[in-house]
N, C-alpha and C. Protein backbone atom coordinates (compact mmCIF):
# COMPACT_ATOMS: atom_id res chain seq x y z
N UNK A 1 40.67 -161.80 16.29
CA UNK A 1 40.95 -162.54 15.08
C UNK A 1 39.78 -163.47 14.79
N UNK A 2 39.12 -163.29 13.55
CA UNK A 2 37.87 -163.66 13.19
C UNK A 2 38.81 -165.35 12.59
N UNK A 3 38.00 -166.42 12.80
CA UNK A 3 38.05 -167.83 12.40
C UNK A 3 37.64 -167.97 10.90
N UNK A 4 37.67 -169.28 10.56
CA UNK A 4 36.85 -169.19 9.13
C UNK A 4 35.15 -169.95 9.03
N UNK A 5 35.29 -170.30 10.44
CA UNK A 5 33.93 -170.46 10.69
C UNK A 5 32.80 -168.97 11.62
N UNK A 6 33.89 -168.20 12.01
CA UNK A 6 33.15 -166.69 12.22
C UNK A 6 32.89 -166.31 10.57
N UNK A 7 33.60 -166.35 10.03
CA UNK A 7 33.60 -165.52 8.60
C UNK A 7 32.35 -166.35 8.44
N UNK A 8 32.20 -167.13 8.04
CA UNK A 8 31.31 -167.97 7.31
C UNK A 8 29.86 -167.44 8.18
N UNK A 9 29.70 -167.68 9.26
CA UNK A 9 28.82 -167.71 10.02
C UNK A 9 28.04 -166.70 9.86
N UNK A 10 29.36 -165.08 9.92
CA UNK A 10 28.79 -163.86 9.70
C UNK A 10 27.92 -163.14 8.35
N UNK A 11 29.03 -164.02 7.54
CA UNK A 11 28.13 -163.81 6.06
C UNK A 11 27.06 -164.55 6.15
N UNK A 12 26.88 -165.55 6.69
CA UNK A 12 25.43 -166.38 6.23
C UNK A 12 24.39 -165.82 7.37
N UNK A 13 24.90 -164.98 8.31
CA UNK A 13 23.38 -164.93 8.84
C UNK A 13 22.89 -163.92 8.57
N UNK A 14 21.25 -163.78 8.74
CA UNK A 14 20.33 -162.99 8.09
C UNK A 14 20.46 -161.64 8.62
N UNK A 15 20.41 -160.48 7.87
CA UNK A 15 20.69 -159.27 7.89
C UNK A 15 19.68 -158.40 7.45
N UNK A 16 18.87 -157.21 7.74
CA UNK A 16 17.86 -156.35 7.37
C UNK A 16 18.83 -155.45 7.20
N UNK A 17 18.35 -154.40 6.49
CA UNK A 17 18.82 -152.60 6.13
C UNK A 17 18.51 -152.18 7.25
N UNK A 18 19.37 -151.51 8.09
CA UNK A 18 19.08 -150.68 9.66
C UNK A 18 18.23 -149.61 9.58
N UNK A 19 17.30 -149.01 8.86
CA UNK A 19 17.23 -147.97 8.35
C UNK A 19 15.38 -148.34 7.98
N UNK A 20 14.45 -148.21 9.49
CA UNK A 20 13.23 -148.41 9.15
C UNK A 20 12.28 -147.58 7.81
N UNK A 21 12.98 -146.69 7.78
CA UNK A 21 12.47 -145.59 7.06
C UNK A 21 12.82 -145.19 5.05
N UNK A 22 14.52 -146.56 4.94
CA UNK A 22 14.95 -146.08 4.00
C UNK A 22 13.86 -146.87 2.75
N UNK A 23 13.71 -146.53 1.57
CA UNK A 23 12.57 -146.99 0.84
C UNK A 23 13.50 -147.57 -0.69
N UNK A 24 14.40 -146.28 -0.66
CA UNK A 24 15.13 -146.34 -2.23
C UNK A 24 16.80 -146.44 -1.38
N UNK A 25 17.81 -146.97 -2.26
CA UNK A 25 18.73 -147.35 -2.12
C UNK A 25 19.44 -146.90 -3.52
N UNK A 26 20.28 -145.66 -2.98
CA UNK A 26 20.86 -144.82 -4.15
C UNK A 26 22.78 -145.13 -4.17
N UNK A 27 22.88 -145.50 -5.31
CA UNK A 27 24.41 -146.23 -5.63
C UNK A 27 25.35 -144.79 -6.12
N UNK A 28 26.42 -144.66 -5.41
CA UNK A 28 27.08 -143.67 -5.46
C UNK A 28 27.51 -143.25 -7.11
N UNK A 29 27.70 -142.34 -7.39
CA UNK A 29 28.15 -141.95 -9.12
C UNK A 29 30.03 -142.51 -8.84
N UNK A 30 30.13 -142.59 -10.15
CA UNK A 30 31.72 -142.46 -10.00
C UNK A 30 32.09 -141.30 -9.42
N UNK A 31 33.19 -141.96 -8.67
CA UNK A 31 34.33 -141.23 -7.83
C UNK A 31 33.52 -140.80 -6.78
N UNK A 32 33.01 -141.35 -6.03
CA UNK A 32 31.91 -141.51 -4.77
C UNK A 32 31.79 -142.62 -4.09
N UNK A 33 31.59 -142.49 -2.86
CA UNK A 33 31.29 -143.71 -1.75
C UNK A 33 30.23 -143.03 -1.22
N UNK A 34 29.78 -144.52 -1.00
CA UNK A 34 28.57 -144.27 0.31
C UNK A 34 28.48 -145.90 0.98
N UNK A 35 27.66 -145.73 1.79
CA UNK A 35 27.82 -147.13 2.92
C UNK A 35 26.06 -147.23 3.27
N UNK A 36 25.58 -148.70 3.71
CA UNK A 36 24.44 -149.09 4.53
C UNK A 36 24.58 -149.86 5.30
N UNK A 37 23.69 -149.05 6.31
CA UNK A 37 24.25 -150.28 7.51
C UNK A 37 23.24 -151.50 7.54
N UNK A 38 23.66 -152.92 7.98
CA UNK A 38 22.73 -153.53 7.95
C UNK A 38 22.87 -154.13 9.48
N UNK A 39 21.71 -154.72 10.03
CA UNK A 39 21.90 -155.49 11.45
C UNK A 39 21.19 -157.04 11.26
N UNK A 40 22.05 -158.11 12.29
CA UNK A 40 21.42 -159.18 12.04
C UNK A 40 20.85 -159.28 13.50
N UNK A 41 20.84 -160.66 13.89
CA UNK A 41 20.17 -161.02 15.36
C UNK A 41 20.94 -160.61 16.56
N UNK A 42 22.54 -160.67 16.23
CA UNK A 42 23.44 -160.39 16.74
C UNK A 42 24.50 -159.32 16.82
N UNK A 43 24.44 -159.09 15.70
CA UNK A 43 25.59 -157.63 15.23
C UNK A 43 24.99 -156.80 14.04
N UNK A 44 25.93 -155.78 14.20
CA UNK A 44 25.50 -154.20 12.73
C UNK A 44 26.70 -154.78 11.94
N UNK A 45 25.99 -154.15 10.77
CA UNK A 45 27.12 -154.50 9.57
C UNK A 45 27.38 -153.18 8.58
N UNK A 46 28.49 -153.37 7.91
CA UNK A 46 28.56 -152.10 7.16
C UNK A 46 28.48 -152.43 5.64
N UNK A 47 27.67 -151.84 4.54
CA UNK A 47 27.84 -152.46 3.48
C UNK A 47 29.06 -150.98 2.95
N UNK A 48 30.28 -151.33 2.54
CA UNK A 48 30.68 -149.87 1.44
C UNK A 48 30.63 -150.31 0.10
N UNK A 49 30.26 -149.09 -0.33
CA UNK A 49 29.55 -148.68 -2.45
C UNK A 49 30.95 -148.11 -2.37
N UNK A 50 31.60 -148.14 -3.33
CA UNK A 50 32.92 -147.44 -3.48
C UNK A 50 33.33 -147.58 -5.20
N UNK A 51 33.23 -146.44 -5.50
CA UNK A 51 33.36 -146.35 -7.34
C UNK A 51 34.34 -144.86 -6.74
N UNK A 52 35.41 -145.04 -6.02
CA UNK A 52 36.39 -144.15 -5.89
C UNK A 52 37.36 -144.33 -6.48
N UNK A 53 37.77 -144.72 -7.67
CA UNK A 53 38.89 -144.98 -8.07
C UNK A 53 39.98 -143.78 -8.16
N UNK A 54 41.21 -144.36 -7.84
CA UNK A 54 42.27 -143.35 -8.20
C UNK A 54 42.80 -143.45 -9.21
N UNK A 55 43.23 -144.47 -9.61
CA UNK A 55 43.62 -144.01 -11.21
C UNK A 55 42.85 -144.20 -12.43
N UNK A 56 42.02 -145.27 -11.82
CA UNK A 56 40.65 -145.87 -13.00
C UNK A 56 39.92 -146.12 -12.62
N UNK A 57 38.46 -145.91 -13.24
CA UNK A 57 37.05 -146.20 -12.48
C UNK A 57 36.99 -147.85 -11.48
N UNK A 58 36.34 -147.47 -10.68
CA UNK A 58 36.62 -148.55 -9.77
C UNK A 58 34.48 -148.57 -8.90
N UNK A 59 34.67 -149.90 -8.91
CA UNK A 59 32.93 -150.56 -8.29
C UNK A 59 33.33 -151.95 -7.42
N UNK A 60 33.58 -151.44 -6.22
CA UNK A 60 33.80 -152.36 -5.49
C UNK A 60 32.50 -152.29 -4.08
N UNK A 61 31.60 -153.66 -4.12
CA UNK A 61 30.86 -153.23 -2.58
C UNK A 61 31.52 -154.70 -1.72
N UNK A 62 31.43 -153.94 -0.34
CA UNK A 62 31.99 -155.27 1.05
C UNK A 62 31.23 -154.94 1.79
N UNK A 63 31.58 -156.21 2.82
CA UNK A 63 30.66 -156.25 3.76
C UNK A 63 31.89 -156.30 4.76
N UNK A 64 31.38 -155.54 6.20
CA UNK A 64 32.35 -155.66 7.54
C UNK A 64 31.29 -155.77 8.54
N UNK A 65 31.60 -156.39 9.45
CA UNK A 65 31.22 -157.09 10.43
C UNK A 65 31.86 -155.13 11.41
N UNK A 66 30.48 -154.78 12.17
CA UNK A 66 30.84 -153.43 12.74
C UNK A 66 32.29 -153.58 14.49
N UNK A 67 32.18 -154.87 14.56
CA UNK A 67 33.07 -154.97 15.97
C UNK A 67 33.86 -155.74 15.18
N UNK A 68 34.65 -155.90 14.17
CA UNK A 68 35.46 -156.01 13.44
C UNK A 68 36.06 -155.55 12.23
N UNK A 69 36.01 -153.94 11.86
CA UNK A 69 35.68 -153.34 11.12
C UNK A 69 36.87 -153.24 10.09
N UNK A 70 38.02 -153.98 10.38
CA UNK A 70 39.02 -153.58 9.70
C UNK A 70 39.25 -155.11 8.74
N UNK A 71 38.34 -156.09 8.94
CA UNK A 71 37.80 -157.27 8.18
C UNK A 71 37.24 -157.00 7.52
N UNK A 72 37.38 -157.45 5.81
CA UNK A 72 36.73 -157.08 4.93
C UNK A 72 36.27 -158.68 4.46
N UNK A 73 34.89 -158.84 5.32
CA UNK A 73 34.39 -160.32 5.26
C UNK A 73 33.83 -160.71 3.43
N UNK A 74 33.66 -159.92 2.74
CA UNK A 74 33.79 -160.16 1.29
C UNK A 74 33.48 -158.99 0.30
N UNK A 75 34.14 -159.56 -0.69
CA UNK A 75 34.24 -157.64 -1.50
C UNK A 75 34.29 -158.08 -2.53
N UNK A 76 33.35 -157.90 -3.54
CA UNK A 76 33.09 -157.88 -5.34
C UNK A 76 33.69 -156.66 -5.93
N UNK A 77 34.84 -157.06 -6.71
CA UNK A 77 35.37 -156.37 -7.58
C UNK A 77 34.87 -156.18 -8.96
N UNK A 78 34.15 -155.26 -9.28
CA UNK A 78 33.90 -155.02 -10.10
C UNK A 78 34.32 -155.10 -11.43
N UNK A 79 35.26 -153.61 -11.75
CA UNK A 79 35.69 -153.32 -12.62
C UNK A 79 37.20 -152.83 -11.84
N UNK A 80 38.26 -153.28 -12.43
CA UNK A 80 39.78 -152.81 -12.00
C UNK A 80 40.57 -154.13 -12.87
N UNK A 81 41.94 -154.20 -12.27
CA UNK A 81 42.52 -154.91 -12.37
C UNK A 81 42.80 -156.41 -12.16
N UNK A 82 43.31 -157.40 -12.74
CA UNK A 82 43.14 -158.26 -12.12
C UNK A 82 43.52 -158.41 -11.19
N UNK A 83 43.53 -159.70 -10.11
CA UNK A 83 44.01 -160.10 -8.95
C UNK A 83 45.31 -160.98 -9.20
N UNK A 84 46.03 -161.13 -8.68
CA UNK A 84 47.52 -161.95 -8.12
C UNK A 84 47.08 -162.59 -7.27
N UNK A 85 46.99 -163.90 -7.22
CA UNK A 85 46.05 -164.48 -5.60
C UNK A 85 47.56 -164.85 -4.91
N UNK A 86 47.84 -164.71 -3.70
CA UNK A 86 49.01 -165.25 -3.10
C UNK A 86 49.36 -166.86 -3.33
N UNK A 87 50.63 -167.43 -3.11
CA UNK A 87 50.99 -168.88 -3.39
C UNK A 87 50.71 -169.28 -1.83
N UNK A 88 49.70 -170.56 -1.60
CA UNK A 88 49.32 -171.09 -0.86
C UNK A 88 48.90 -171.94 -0.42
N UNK A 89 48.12 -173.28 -0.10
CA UNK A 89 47.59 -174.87 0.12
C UNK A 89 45.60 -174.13 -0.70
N UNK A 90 45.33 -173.32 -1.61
CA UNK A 90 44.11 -173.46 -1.92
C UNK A 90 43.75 -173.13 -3.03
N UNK A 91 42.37 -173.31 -3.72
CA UNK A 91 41.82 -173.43 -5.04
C UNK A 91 42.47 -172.12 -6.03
N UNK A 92 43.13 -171.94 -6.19
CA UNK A 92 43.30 -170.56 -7.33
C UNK A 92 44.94 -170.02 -6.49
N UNK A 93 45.01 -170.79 -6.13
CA UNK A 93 46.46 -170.38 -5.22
C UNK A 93 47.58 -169.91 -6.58
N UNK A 94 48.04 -168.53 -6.45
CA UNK A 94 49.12 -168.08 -7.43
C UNK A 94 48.97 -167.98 -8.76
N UNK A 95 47.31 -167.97 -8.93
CA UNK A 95 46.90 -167.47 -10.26
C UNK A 95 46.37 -166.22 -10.25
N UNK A 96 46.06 -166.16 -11.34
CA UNK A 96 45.35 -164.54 -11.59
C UNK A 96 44.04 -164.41 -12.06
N UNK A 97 43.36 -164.26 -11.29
CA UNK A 97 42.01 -163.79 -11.37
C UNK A 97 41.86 -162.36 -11.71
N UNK A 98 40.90 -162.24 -13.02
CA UNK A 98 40.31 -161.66 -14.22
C UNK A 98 39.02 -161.14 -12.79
N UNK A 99 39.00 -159.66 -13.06
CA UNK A 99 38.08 -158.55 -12.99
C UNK A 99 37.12 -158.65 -13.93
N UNK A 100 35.76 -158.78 -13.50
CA UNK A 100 35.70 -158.83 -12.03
C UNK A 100 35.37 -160.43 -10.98
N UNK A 101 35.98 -160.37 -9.84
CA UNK A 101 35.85 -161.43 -8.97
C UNK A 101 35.52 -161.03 -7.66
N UNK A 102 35.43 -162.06 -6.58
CA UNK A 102 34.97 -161.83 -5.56
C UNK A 102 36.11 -161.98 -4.51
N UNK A 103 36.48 -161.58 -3.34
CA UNK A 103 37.06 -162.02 -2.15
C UNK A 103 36.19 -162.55 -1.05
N UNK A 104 36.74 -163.67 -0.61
CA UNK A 104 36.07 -163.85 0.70
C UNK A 104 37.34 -163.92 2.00
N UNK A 105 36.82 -163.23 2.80
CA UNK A 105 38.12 -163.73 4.16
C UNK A 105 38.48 -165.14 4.14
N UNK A 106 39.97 -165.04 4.57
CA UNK A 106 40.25 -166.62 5.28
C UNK A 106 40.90 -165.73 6.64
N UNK A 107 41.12 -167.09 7.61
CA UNK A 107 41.76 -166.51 8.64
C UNK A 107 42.87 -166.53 8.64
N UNK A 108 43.55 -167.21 7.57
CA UNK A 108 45.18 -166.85 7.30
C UNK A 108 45.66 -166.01 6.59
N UNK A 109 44.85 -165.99 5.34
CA UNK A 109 45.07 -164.89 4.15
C UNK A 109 44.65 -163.67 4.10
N UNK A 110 43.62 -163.46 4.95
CA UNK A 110 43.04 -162.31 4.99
C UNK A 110 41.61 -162.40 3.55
N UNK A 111 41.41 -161.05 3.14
CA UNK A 111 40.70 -160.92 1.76
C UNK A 111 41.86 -161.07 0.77
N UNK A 112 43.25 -161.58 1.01
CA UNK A 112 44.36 -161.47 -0.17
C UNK A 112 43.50 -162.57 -1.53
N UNK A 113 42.87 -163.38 -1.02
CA UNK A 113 42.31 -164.65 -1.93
C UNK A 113 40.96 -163.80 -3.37
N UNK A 114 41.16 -164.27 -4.52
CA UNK A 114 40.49 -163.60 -5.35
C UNK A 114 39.52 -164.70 -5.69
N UNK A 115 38.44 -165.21 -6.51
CA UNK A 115 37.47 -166.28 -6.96
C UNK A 115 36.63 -165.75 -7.80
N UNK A 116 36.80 -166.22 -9.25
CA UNK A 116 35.90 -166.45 -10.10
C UNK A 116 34.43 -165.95 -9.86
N UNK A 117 33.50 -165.38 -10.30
CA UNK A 117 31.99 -164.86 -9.52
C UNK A 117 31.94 -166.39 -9.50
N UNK A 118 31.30 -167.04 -10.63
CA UNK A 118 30.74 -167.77 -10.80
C UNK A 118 30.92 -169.28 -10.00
N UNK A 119 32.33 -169.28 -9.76
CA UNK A 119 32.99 -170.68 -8.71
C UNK A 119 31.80 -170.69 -7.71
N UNK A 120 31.93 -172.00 -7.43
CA UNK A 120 30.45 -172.35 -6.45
C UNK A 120 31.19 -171.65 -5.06
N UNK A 121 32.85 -171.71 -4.88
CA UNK A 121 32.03 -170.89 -3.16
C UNK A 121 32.62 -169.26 -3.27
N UNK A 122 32.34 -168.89 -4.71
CA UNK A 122 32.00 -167.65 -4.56
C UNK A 122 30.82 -167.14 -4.52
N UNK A 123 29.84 -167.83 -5.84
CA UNK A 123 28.34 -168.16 -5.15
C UNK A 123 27.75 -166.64 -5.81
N UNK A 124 28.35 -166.05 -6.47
CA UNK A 124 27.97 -165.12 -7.12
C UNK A 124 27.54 -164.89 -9.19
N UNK A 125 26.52 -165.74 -9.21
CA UNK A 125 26.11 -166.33 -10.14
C UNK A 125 25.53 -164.83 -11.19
N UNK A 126 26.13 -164.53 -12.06
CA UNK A 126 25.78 -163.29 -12.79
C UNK A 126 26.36 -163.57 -14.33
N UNK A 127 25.11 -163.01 -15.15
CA UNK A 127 24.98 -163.63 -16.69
C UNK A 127 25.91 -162.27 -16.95
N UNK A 128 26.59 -161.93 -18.40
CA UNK A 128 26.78 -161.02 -18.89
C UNK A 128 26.29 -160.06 -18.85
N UNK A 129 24.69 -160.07 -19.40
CA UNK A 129 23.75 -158.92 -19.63
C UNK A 129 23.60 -158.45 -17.67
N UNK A 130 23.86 -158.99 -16.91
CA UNK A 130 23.03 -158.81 -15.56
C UNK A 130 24.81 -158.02 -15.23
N UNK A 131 26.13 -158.33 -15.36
CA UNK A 131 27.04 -157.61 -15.36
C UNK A 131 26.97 -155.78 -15.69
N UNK A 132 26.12 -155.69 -16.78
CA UNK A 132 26.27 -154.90 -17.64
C UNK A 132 25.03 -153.43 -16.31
N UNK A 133 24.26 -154.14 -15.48
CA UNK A 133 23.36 -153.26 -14.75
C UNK A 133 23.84 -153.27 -13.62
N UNK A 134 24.61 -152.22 -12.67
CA UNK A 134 24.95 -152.53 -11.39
C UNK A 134 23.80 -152.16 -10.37
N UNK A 135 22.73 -152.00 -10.43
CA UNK A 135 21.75 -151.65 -9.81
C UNK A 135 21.31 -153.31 -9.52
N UNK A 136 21.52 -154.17 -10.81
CA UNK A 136 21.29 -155.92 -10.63
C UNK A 136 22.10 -156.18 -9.86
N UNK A 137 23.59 -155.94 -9.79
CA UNK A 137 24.67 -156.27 -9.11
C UNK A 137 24.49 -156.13 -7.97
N UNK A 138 24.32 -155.01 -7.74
CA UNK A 138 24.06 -154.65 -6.29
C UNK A 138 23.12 -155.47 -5.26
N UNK A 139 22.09 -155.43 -5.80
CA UNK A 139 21.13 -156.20 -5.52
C UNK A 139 21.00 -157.85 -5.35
N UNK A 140 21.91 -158.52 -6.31
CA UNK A 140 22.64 -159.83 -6.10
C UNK A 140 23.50 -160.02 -4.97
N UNK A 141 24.18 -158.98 -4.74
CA UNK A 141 25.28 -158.77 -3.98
C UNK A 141 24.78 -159.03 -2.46
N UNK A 142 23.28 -158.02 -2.15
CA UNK A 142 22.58 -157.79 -1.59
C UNK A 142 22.21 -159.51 -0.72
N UNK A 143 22.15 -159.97 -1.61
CA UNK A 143 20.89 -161.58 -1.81
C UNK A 143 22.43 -162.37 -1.30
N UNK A 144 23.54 -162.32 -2.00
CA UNK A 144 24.34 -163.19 -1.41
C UNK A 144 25.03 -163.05 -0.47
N UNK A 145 25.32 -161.83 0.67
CA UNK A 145 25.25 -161.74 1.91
C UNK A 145 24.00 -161.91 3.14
N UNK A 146 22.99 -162.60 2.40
CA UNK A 146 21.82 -162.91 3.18
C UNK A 146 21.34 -161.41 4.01
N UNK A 147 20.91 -160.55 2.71
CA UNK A 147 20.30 -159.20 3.15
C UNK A 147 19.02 -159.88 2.87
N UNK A 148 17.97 -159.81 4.00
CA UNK A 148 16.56 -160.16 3.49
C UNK A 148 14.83 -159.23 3.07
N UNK A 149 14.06 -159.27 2.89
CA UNK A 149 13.24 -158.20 2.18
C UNK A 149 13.38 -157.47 1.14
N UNK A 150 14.27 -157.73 0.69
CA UNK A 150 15.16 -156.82 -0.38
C UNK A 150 13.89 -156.49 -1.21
N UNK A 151 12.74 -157.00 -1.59
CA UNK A 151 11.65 -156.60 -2.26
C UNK A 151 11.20 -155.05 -2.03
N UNK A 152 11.61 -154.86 -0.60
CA UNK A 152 11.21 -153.49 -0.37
C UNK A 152 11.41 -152.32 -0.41
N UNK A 153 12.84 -152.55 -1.46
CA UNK A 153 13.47 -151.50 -1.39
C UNK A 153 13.87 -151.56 -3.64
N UNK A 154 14.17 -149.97 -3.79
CA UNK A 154 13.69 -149.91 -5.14
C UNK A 154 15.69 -149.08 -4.89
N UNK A 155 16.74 -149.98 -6.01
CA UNK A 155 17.63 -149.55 -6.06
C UNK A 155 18.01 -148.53 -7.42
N UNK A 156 18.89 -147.40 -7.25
CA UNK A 156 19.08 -146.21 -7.90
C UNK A 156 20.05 -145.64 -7.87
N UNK A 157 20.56 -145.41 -9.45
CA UNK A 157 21.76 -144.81 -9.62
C UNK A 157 21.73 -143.54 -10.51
N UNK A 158 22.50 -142.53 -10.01
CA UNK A 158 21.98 -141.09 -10.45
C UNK A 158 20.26 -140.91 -10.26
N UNK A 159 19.61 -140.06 -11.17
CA UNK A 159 18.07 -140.09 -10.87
C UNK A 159 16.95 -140.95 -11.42
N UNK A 160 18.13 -142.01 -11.94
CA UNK A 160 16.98 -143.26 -13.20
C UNK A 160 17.18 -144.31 -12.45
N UNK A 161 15.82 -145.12 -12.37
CA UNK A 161 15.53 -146.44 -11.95
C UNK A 161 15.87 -147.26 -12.83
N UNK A 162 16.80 -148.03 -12.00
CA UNK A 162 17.61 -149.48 -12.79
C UNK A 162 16.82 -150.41 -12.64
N UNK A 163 16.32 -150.60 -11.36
CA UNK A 163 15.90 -152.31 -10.93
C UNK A 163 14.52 -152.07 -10.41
């Protein structure tokens, strides 16, 4: 059972792409997943791309901690439905958060908790127009799990360069 100072800890520390060799970073089409692994000083991580939707297009990426894999330490909802946040002692407790938002773990709630991008401890700061490119998204997404070098890598969806 991950704390909320593991959660915290895990997202903030620095993370490379596991993958000496990968150059381009290709974002699954709808109704497709794919995953990257990333490693920090201490542990592997899993990023999942998931535009699998079952009943409606769906763009969700998370991050899991690999020796805790069934923790979904934070996950940007894209495009779906809104959220129901559970009734509870915290900020957005039993409201409804508007798609798209972010989850972050707690150690009581799990990822049940939804947040605004823009709320400071969601920390996911994205203009309209930068909504509108998920190759930007991604790549933000990238930056706010403390993925680092990210310069080195050229992200891609279908066979056209976004970013």
């Amino acid at each position: 059972m991950l704390t909320n100072e593991d959660i915290r800890n895990l997202i903030a520390s620095f993370k490379q792409i596991n993958d000496p060799f990968l150059q381009k970073i290709w974002l699954p089409d709808n109704g497709e997943k794919s995953s990257l692994k990333l490693q920090s000083n201490l542990t592997t991580f899993t990023v999942d791309l998931n535009r699998a939707g079952r009943k409606a297009p769906k763009c969700t990426f998370q991050l899991r901690e690999d020796l805790h894999r069934d923790t979904k330490l934070i996950r940007l909802d894209l495009c779906g439905p809104a959220h129901e946040n559970p009734n509870g002692d915290f900020e957005y407790a039993n409201q409804i958060i508007a798609c798209p938002h972010i989850h972050i773990a707690d150690e009581k709630y799990g990822d049940s908790i939804a947040y605004p991008l823009n709320e400071n401890y969601a920390k996911m700061y994205l203009t309209s127009e930068e909504l509108e490119d998920i190759a930007v998204v991604f790549r933000k997404f990238l930056e706010r799990i403390h993925v680092v070098k990210l310069d080195k890598f050229e992200i891609y969806v279908n066979t056209t360069i976004l970013y």
